[in-house]
Protein backbone atom coordinates (compact mmCIF):
# COMPACT_ATOMS: atom_id res chain seq x y z
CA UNK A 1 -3.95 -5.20 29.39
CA UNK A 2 -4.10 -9.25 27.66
CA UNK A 3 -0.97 -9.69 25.31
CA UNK A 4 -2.40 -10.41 22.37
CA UNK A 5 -1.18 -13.76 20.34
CA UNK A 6 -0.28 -13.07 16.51
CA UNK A 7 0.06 -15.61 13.99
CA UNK A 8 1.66 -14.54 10.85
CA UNK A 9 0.18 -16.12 7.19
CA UNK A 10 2.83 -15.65 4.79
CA UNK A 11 6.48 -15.82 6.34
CA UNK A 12 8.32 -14.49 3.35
CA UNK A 13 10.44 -11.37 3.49
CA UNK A 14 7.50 -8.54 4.28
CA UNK A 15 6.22 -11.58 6.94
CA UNK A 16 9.58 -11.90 8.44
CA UNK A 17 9.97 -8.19 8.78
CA UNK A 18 6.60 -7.51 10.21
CA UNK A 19 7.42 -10.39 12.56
CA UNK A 20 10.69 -7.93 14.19
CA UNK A 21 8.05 -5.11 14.84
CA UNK A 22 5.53 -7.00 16.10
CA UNK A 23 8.34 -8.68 18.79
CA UNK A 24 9.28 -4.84 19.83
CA UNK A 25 5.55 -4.30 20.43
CA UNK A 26 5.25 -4.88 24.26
CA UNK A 27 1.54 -6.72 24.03
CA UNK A 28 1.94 -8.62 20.56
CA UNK A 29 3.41 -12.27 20.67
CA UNK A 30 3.70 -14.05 17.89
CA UNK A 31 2.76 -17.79 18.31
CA UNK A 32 2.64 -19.46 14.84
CA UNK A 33 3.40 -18.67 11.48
CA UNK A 34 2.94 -20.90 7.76
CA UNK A 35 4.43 -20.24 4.42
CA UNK A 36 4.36 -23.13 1.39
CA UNK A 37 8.08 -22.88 2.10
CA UNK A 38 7.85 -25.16 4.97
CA UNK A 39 8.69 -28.83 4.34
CA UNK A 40 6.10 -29.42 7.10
CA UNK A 41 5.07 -28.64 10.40
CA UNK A 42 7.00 -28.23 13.15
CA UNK A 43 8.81 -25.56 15.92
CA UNK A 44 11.25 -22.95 14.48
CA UNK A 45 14.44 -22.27 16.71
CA UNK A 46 12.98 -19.51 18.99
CA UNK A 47 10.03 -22.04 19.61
CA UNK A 48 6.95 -20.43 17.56
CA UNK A 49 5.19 -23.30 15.80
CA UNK A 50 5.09 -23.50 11.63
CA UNK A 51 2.67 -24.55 9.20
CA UNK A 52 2.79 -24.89 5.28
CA UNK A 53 -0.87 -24.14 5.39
CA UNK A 54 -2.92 -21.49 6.15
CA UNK A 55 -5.58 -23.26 7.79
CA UNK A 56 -3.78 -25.07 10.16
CA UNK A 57 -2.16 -21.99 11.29
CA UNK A 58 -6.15 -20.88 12.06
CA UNK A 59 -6.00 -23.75 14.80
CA UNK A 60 -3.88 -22.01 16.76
CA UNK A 61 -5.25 -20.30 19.62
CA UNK A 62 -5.05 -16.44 18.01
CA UNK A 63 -6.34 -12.83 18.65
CA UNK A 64 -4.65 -11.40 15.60
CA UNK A 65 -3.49 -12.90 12.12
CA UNK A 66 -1.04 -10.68 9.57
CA UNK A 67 -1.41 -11.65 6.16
CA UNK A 68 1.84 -11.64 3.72
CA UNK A 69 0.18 -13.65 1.32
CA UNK A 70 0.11 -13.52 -2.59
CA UNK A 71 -2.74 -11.24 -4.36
CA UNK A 72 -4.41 -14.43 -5.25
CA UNK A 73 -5.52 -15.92 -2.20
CA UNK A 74 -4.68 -12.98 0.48
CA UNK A 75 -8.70 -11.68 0.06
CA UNK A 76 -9.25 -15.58 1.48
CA UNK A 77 -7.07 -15.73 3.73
CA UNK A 78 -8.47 -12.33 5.10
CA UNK A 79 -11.98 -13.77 5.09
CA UNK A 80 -11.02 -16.84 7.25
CA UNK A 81 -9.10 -14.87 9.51
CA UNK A 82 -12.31 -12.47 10.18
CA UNK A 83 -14.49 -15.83 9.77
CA UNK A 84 -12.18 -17.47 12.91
CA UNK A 85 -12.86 -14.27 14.99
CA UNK A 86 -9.69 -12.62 14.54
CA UNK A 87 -8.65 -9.28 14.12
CA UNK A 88 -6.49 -9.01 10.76
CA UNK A 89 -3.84 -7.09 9.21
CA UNK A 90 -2.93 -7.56 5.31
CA UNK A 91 -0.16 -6.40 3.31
CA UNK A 92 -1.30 -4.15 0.40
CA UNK A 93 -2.42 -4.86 -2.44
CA UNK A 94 -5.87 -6.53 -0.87
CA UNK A 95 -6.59 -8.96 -3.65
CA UNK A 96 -6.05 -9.33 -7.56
CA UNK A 97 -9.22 -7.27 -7.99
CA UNK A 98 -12.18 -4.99 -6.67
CA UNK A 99 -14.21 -7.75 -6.38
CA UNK A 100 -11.72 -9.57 -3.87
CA UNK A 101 -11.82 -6.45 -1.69
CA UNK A 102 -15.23 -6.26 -2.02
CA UNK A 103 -15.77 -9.77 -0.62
CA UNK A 104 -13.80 -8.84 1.95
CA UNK A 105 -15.70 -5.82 3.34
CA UNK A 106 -18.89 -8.15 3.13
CA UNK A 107 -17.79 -9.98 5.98
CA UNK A 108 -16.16 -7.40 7.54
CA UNK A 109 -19.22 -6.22 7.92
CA UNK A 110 -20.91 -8.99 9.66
CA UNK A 111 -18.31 -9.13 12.12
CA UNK A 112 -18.17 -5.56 13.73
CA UNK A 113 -16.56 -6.20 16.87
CA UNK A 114 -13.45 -6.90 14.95
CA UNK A 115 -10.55 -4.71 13.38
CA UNK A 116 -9.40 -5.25 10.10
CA UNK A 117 -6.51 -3.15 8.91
CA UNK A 118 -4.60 -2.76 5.29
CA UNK A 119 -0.80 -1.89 5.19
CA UNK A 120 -0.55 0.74 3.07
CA UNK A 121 2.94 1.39 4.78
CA UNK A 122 3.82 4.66 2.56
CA UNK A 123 1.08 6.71 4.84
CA UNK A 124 3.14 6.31 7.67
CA UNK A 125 6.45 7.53 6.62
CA UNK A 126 7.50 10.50 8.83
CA UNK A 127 7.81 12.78 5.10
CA UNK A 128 4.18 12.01 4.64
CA UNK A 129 2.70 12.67 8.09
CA UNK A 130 4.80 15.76 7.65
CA UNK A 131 3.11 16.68 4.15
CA UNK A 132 0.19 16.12 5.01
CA UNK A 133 0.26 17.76 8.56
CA UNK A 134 1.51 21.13 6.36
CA UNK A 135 -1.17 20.46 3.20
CA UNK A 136 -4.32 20.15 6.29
CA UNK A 137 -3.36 23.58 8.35
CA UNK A 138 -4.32 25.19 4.93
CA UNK A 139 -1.08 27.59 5.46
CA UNK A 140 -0.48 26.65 1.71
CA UNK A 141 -3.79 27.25 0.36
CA UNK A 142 -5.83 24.18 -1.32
CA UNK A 143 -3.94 21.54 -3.99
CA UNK A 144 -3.71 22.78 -7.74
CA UNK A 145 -2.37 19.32 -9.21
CA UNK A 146 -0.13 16.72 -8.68
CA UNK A 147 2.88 14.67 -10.23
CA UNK A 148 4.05 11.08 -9.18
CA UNK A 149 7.02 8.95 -10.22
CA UNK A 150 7.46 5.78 -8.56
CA UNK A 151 9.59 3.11 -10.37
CA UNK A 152 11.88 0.40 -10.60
CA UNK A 153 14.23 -1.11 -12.72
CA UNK A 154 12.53 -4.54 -13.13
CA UNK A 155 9.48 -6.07 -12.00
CA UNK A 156 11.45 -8.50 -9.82
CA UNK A 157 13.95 -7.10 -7.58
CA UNK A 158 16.16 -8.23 -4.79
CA UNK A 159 15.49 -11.62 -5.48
CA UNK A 160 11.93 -11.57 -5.28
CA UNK A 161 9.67 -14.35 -6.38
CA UNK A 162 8.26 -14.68 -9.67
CA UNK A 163 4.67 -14.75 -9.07
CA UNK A 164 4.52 -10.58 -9.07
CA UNK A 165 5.02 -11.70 -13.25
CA UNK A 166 2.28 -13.63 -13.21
CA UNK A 167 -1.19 -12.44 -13.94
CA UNK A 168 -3.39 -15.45 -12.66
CA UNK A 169 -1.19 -14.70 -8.97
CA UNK A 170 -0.90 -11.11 -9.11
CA UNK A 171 -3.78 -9.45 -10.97
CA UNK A 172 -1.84 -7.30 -12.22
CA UNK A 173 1.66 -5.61 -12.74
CA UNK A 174 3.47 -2.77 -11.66
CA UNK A 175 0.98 -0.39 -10.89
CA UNK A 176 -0.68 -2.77 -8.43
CA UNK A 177 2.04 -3.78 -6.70
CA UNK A 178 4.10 -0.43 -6.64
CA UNK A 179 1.95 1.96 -7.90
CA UNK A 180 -0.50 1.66 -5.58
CA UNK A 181 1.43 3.28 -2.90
CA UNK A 182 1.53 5.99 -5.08
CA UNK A 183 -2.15 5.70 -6.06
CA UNK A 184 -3.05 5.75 -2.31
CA UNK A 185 -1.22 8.98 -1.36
CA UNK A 186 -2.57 10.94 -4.29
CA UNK A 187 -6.03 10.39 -2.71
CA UNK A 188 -4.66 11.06 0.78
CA UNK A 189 -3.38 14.43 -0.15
CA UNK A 190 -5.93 14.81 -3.21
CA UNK A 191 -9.21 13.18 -2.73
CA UNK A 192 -11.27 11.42 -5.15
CA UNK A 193 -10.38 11.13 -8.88
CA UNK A 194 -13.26 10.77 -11.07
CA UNK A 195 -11.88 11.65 -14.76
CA UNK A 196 -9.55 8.82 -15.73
CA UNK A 197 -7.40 8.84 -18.87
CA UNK A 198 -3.88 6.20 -19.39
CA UNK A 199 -1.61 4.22 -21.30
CA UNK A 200 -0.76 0.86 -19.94
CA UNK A 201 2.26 -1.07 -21.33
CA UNK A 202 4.52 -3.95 -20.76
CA UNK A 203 6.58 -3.55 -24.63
CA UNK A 204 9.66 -3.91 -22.49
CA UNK A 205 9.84 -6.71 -20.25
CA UNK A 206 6.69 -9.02 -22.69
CA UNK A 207 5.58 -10.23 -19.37
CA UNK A 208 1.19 -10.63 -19.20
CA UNK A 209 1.02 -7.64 -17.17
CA UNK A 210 2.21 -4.32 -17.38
CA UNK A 211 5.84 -2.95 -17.05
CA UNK A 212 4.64 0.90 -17.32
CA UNK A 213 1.44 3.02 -16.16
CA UNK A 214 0.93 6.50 -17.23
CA UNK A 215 -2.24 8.03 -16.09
CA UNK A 216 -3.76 11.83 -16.11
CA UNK A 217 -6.65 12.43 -13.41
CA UNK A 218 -8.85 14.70 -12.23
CA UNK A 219 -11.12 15.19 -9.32
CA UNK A 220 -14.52 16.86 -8.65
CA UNK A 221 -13.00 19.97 -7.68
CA UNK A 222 -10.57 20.48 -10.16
CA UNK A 223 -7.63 18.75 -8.93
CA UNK A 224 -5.46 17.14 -11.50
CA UNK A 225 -3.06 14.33 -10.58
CA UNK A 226 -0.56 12.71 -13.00
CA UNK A 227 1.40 9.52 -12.18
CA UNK A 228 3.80 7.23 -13.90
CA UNK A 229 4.44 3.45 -12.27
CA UNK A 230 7.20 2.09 -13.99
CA UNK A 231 9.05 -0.94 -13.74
CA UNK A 232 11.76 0.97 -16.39
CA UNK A 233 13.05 3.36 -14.34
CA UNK A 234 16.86 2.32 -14.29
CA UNK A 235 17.56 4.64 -11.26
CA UNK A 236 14.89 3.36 -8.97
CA UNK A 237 12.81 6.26 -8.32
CA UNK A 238 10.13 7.76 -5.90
CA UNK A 239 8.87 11.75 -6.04
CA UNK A 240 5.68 13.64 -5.37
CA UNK A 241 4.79 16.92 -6.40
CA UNK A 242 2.26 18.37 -4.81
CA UNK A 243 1.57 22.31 -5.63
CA UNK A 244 -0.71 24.25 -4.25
CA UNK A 245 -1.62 28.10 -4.27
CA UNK A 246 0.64 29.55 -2.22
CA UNK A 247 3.59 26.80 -2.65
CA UNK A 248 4.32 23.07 -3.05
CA UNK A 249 5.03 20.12 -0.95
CA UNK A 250 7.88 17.54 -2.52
CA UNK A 251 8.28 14.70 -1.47
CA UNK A 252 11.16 12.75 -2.42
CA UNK A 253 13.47 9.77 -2.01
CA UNK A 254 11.92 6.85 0.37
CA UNK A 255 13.87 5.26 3.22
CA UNK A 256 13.29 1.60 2.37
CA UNK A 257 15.20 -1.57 3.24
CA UNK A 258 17.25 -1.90 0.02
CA UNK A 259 18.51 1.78 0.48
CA UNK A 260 17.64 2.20 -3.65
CA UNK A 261 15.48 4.85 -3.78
CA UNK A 262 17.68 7.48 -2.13
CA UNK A 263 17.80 9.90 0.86
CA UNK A 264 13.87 10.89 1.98
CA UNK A 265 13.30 14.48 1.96
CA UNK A 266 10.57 16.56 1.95
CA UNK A 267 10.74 20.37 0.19
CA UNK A 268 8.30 23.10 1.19
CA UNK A 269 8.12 25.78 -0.90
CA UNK A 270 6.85 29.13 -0.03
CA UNK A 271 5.67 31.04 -3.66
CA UNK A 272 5.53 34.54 -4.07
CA UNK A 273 5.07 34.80 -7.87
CA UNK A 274 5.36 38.64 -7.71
CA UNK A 275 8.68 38.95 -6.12
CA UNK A 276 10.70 35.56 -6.31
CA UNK A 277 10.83 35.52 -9.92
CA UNK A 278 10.69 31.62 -10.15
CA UNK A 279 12.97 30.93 -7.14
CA UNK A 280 11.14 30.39 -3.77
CA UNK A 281 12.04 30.00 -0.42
CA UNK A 282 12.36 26.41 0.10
CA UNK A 283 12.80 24.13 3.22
CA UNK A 284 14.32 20.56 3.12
CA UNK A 285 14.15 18.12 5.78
CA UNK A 286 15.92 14.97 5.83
CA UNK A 287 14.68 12.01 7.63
CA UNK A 288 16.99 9.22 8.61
CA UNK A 289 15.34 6.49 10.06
CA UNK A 290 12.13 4.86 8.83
CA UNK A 291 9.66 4.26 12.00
CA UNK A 292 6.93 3.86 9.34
CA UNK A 293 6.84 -0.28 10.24
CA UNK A 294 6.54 -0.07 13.51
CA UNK A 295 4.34 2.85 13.98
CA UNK A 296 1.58 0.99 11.84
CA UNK A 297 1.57 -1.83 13.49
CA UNK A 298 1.78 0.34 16.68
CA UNK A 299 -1.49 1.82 15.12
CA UNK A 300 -3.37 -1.41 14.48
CA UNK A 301 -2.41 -2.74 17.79
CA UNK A 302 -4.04 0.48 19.30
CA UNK A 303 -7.40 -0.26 17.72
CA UNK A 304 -7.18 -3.58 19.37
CA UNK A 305 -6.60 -3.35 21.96
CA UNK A 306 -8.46 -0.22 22.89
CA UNK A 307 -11.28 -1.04 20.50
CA UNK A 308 -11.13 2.05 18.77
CA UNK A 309 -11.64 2.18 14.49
CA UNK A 310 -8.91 1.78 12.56
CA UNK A 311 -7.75 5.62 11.13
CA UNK A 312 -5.52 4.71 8.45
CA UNK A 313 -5.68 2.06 6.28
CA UNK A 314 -9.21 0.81 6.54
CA UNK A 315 -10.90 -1.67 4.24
CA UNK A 316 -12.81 1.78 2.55
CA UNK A 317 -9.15 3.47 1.68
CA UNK A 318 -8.26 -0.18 0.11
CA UNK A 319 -11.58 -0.56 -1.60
CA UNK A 320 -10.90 2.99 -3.32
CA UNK A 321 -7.62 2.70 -4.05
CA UNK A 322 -8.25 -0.54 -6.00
CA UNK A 323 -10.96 0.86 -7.72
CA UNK A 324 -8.96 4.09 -9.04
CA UNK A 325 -6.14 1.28 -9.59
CA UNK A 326 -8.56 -0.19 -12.17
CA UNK A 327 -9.77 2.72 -13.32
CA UNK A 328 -6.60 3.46 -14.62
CA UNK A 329 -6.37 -0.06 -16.43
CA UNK A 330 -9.79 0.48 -17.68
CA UNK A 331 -9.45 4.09 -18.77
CA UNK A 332 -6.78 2.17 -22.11
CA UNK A 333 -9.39 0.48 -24.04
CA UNK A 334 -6.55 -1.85 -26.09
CA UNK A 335 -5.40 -2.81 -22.30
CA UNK A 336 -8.88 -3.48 -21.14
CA UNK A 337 -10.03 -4.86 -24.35
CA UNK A 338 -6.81 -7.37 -24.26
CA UNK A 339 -7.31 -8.22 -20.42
CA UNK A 340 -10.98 -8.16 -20.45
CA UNK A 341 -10.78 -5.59 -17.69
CA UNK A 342 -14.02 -4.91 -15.98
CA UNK A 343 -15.89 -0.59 -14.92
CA UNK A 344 -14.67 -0.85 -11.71
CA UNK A 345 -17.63 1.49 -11.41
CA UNK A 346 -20.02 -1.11 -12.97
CA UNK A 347 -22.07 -1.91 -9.67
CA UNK A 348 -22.26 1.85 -8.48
């Protein structure tokens, strides 16, 4: 099978990491990467070539580019990767907007031959194949409603650039950057949320986009989902409740680099409301190493180079999550009036 040659746009800390799994993947090389942090071009130490430009990285001779670029220009970057013939991975969020992702689908679509993959990384942490492996056998009956935390004490961390405070870069605050994950996995284990009410703040922190999220949703069938993305959560936090009629499925803590967000587990209750008198039989697992990294690029690297279709993570789970994203900022009329938000539903 041809080893496949991977240049990365975007060599910041999420490009650096996704640079280590790509070198344990046996078939993946990467040749080439750029970031604006480069003084110029030249050859890094273990000999792969740099660029402080995107498009002279798309010189290169490449199969494959990974995009770790800012929400502004990551939707271009995707297009001239797909435009050069290349299969493409990109960090989540896709874009500052629903039209971004959009655009990007249109040429997706006139380029069939080729893969193009989002990393919404969440959906491949071992608690979440797990949850979801328990929610599909139906031994638990069908989801009632759901509750999701996910926050952070500020919304820069670790030393993280500034741009994630910056509207005109980011498109938005903490809900697109963070919240999304959590956005994305109440669809996974929820479906489709049509019925959109929120408050959307930033009182706290004063930056142009918001520093808390608080939506209430409900789908088709019934299925309510409530969420909070918050960059005010002192403790940094991550928990999902999902119950359904004959128990629930928690998930909580996350297994991330900076260790913050605790120990993952995931709970499964087993209800009996006639005999357990409010205290089930539970079951906690906890996982202690995070293959989530590598087993998605392990995943895109399978549609590759087997030409298969991408399962998880496709340009139609990033198109909806953006648009409940924005429903969510739409559904506060001072936030959308403010913002000038457009009905991400508008061109339905």
């Amino acid at each position: 099978m041809t080893e496949q040659r991977v240049g990365i746009a975007g060599f910041g800390v999420v490009g650096k990491r996704r640079k280590e799994c790509l070198d344990r993947h046996p078939l993946l090389r990467v040749v080439a990467v750029c970031d604006q942090t480069f003084g110029g071009e030249g050859v890094l130490h273990d000999g792969i070539r740099h660029y402080n430009d995107y498009r002279r990285l798309l010189t290169e001779k490449l199969d494959i580019l990974i995009v770790c670029m800012t929400n502004d220009i990551a939707a271009e970057v995707t297009i001239a990767g797909l435009e050069s013939g290349l299969h493409v991975f990109c960090e989540k969020p896709p874009g500052r907007s629903v039209e971004d992702i959009e655009r990007v689908i249109g040429h997706e679509r006139n380029h069939p031959e080729l893969k193009l993959m989002y990393g919404f990384n969440h959906r491949y942490h071992d608690s979440v194949k797990d949850a979801l492996r328990i929610l599909n056998s139906g031994e638990l009956g069908r989801v009632i409603n759901m509750r999701g935390v996910y926050g952070k004490a500020k919304l820069i961390t670790f030393n993280q650039p500034d741009w994630r405070t910056k509207r005109a870069i980011a498109g938005g605050g903490v809900l697109l950057d963070q919240g999304i994950h959590m956005v994305d996995l109440m669809r996974l284990f929820g479906g489709e949320f049509t019925e959109v009410r929120s408050f959307i703040s930033n009182s706290h922190w004063g930056y142009d986009v918001e520093d808390n999220a608080y939506a209430l949703m409900r789908n088709a069938d019934g299925v309510v989902g409530m969420l909070n993305s918050s960059a005010t959560q002192w403790r940094h936090r991550f928990n999902l409740d999902i119950n359904l009629e004959r128990g629930s499925l928690i998930l909580g803590g996350l297994l991330t680099g900076t260790k913050s967000y605790g120990a993952e587990t995931l709970t499964v209750v087993q209800a009996d409301p006639d005999n357990d008198r409010g205290d089930p039989k539970e079951q906690v697992t906890r996982y202690n190493r995070d293959p989530s990294w590598d087993e998605e690029i392990a995943a895109f690297a399978d549609s590759v180079l087997h030409d298969k279709p991408v399962q998880s993570g496709t340009s139609d789970d990033a198109l909806r999550t953006m648009q409940l994203v924005f429903k969510i900022y739409y559904a506060d009329a001072a936030w959308r009036s403010t913002y000038n938000i457009p009905n991400p539903e508008s061109d339905e």
